[in-house]
Every structure is written in C-alpha cells, then in structure tokens.
N, C-alpha and C. Protein backbone atom coordinates (compact mmCIF):
# COMPACT_ATOMS: atom_id res chain seq x y z
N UNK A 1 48.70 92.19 102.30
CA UNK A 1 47.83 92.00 101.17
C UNK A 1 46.37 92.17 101.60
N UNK A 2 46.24 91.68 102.58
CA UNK A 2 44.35 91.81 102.92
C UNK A 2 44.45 92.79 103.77
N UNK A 3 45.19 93.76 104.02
CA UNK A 3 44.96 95.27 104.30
C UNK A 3 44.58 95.98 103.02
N UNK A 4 45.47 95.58 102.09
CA UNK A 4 45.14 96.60 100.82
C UNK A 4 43.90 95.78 100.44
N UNK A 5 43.38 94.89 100.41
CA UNK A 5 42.02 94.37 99.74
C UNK A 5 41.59 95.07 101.01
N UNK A 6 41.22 94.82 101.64
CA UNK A 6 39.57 95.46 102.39
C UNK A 6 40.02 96.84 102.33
N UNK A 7 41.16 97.92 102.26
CA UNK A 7 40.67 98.93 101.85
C UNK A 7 40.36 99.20 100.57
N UNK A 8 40.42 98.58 99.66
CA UNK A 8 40.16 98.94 98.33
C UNK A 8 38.96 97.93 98.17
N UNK A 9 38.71 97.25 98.56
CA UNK A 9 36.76 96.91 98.21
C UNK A 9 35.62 97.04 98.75
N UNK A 10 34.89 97.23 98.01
CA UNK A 10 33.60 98.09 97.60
C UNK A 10 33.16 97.67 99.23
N UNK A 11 32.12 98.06 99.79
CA UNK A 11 31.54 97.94 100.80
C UNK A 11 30.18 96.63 101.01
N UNK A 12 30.16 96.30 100.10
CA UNK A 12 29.39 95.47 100.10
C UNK A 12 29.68 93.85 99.21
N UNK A 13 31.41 94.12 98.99
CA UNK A 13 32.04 93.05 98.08
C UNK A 13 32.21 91.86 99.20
N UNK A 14 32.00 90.83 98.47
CA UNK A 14 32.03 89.59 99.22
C UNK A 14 33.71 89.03 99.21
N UNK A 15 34.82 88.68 100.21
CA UNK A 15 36.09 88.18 99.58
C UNK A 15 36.03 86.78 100.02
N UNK A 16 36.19 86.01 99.21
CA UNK A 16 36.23 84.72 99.33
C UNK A 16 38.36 83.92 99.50
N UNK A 17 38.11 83.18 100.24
CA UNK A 17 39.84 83.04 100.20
C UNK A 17 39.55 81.13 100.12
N UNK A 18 40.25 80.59 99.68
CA UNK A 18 39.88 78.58 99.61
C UNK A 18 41.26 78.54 100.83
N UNK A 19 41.21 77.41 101.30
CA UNK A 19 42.59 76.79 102.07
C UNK A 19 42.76 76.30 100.80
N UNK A 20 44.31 75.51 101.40
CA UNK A 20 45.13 74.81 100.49
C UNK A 20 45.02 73.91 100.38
N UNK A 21 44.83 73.09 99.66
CA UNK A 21 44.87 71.29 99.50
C UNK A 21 46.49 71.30 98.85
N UNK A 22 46.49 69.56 98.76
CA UNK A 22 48.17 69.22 98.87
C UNK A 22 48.47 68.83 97.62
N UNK A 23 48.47 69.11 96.77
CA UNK A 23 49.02 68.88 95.60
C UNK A 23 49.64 67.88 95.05
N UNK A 24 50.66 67.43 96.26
CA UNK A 24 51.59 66.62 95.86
C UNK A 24 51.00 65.13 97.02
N UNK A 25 49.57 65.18 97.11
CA UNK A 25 49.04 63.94 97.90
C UNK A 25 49.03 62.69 97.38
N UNK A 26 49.40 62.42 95.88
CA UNK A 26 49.02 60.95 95.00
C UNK A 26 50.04 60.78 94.76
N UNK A 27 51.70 61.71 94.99
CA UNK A 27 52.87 61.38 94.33
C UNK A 27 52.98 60.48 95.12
N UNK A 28 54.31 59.70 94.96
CA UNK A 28 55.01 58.94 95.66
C UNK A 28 56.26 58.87 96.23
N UNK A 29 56.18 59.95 97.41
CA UNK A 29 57.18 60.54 97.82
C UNK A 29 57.91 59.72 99.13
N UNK A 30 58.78 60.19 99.28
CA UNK A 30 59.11 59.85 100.90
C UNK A 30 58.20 59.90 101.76
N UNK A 31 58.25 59.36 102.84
CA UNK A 31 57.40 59.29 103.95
C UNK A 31 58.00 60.82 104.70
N UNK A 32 58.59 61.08 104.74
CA UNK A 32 59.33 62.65 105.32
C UNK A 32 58.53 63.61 104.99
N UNK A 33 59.08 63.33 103.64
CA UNK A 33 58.62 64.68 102.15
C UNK A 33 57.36 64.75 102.22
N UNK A 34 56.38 63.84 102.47
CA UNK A 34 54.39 63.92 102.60
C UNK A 34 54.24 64.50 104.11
N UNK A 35 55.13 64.39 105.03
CA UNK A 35 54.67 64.47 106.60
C UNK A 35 55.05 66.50 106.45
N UNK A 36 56.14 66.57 105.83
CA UNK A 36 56.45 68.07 105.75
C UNK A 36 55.88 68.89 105.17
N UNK A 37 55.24 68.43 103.75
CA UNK A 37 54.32 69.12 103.03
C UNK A 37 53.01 69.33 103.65
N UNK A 38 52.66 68.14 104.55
CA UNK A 38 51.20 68.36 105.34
C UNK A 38 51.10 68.96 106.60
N UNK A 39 52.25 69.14 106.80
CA UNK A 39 52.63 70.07 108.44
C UNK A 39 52.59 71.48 107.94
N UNK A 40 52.97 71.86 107.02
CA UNK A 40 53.41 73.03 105.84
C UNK A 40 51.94 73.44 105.53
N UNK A 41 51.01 72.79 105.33
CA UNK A 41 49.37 72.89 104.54
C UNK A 41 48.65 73.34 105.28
N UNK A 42 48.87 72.40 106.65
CA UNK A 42 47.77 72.35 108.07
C UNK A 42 48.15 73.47 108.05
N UNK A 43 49.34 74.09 108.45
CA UNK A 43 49.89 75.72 109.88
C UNK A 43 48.99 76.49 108.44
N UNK A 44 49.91 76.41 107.27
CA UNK A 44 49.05 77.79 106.03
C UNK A 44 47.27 77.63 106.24
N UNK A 45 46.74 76.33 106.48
CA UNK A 45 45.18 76.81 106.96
C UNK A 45 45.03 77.26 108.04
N UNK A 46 45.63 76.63 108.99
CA UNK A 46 45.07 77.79 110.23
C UNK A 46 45.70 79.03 110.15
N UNK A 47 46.18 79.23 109.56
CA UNK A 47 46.79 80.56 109.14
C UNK A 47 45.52 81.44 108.26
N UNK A 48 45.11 80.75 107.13
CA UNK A 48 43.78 81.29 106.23
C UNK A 48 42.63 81.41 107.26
N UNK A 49 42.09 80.40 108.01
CA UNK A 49 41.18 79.89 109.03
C UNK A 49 41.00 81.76 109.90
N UNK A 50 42.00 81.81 110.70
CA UNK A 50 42.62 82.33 111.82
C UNK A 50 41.96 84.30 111.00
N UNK A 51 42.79 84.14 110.20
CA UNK A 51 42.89 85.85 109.54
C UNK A 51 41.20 86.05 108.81
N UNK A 52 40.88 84.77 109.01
CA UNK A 52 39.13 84.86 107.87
C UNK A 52 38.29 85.65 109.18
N UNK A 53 38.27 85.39 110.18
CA UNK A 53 37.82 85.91 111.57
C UNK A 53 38.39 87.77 111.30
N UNK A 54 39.36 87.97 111.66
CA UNK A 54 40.04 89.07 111.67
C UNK A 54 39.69 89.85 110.43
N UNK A 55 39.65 89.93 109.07
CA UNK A 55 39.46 90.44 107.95
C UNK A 55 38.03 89.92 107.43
N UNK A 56 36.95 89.45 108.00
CA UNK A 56 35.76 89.01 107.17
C UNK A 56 35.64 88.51 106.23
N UNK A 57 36.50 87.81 105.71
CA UNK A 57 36.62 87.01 104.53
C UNK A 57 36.08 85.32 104.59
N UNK A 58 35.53 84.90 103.74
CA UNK A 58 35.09 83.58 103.91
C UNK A 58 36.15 82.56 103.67
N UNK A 59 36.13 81.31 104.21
CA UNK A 59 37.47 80.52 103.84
C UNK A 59 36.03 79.59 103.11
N UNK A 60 36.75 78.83 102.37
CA UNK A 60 35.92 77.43 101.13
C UNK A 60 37.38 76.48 101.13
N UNK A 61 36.36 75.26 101.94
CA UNK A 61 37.50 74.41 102.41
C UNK A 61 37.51 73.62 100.83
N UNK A 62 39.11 73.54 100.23
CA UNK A 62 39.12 72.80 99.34
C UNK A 62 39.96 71.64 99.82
N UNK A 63 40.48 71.97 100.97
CA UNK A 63 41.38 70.79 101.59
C UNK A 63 41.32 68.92 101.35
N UNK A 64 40.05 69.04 102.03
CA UNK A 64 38.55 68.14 102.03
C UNK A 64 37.96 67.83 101.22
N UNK A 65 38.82 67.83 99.68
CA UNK A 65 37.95 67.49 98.83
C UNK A 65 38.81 66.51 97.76
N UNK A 66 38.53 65.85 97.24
CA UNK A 66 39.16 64.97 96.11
C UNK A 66 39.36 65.59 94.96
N UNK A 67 39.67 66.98 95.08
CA UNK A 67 40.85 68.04 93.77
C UNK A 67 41.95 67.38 93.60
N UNK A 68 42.82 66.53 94.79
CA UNK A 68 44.11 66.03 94.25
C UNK A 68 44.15 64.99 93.46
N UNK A 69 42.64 64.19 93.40
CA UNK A 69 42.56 63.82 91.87
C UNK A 69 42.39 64.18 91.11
N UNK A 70 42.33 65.11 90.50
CA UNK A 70 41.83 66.45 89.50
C UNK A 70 43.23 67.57 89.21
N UNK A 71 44.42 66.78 89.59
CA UNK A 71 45.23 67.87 89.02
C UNK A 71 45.83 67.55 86.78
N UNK A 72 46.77 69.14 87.05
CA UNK A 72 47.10 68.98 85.81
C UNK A 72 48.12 67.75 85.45
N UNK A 73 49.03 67.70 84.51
CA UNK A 73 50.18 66.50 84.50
C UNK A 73 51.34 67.87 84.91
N UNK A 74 51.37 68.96 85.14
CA UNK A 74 52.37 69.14 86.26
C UNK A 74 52.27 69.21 87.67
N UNK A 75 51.31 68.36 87.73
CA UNK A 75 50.83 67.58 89.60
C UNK A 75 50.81 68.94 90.21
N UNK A 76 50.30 70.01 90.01
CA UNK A 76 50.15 70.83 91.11
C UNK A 76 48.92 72.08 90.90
N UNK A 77 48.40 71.64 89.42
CA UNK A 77 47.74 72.48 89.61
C UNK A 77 45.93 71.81 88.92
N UNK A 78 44.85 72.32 89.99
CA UNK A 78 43.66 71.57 89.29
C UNK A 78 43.76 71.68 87.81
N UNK A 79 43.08 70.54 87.31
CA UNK A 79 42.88 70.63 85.94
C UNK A 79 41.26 71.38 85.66
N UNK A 80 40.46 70.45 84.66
CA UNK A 80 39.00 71.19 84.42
C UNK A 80 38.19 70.69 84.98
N UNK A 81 38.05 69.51 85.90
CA UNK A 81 37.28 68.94 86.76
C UNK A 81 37.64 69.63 88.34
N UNK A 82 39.16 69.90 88.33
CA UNK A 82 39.45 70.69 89.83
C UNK A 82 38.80 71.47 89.99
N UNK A 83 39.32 72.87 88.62
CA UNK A 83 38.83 74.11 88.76
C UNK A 83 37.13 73.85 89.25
N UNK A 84 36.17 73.31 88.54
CA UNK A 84 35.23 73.10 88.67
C UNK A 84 34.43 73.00 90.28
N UNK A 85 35.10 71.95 90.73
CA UNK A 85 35.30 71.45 92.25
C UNK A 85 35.66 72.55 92.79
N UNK A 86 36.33 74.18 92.72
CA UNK A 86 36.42 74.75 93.26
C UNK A 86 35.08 75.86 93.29
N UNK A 87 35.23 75.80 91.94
CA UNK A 87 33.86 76.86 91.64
C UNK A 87 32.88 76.30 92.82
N UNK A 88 32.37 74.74 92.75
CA UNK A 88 31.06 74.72 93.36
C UNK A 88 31.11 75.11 94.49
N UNK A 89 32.44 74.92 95.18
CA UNK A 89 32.65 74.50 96.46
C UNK A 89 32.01 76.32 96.69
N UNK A 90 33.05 77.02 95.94
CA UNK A 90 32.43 78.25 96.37
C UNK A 90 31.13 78.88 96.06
N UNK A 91 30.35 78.31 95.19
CA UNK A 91 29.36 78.64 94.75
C UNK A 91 28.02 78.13 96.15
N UNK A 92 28.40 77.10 96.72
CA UNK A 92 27.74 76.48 97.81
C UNK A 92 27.98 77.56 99.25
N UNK A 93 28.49 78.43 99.13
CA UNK A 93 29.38 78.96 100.22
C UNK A 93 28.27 80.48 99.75
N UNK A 94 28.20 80.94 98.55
CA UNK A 94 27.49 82.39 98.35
C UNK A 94 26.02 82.07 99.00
C-alpha cells in the first residue's frame, strides 16, 4: 500500500499516517483479552513508527491520548469529540 501511495503522490504531498489507540481500553474485559489487544497495538505501532522512517510519512501519536474516551456506542470507533482529537493532533503535527 505505501508503495502505491508514494508513487502516486504529488511531490510535494505531505502523508500523514496516526498509530493505533485501543479501542477496547474502558471495556471490561479479561485480564488476557486487554494484555493481547495491547501486545497486538504496541508491535502495529512499531510497525507504523518503523515504515514512517523508510517511506517519509509522518506518524501523529493518537495512542497517548484520551480518544478511548471519545468513542462511538459501538466502542470502537471515535465519536465527534475523537474525530476532533485526531484532527488537532494532526493539525499540531503540519
């Protein structure tokens, strides 16, 4: 996928990529089920982290931020205060 984006954008396009925050951080899950999902989160950021070096892309840590209070009522996705929280985050980052 970020082969075909950097050949297909413009030369002077900025690509922005966020890490992942955990979605499922306020449920009330197993102690297992939270340790796997956050082992699962961490490797996918250093994974985003890692390739932002390699492809010039900026990472915008949303990890680190209190979005997982800000989801929808199907717990996984920001609501209008998340989205928001993402915008700035990236807006602080341009």
């Amino acid at each position: 996928m970020l082969d075909t984006i950097e050949g297909l954008k413009k030369e002077d396009a900025w690509v922005v990529v966020t890490n992942i925050y955990n979605p499922v951080a306020n449920l009330e899950l197993p102690s297992t089920m939270n340790r796997v999902a956050e082992d699962i989160i961490r490797n996918m950021n250093e994974i985003i982290d890692r390739y932002g070096d390699e492809y010039g892309y900026q990472v915008v840590d949303v990890y680190n931020s209190d979005i997982c209070e800000h989801v929808q009522e199907d717990g996984g996705h920001p609501d209008k205060t998340g989205q928001q929280i993402i915008a700035d985050r990236i807006y602080v980052h341009k």
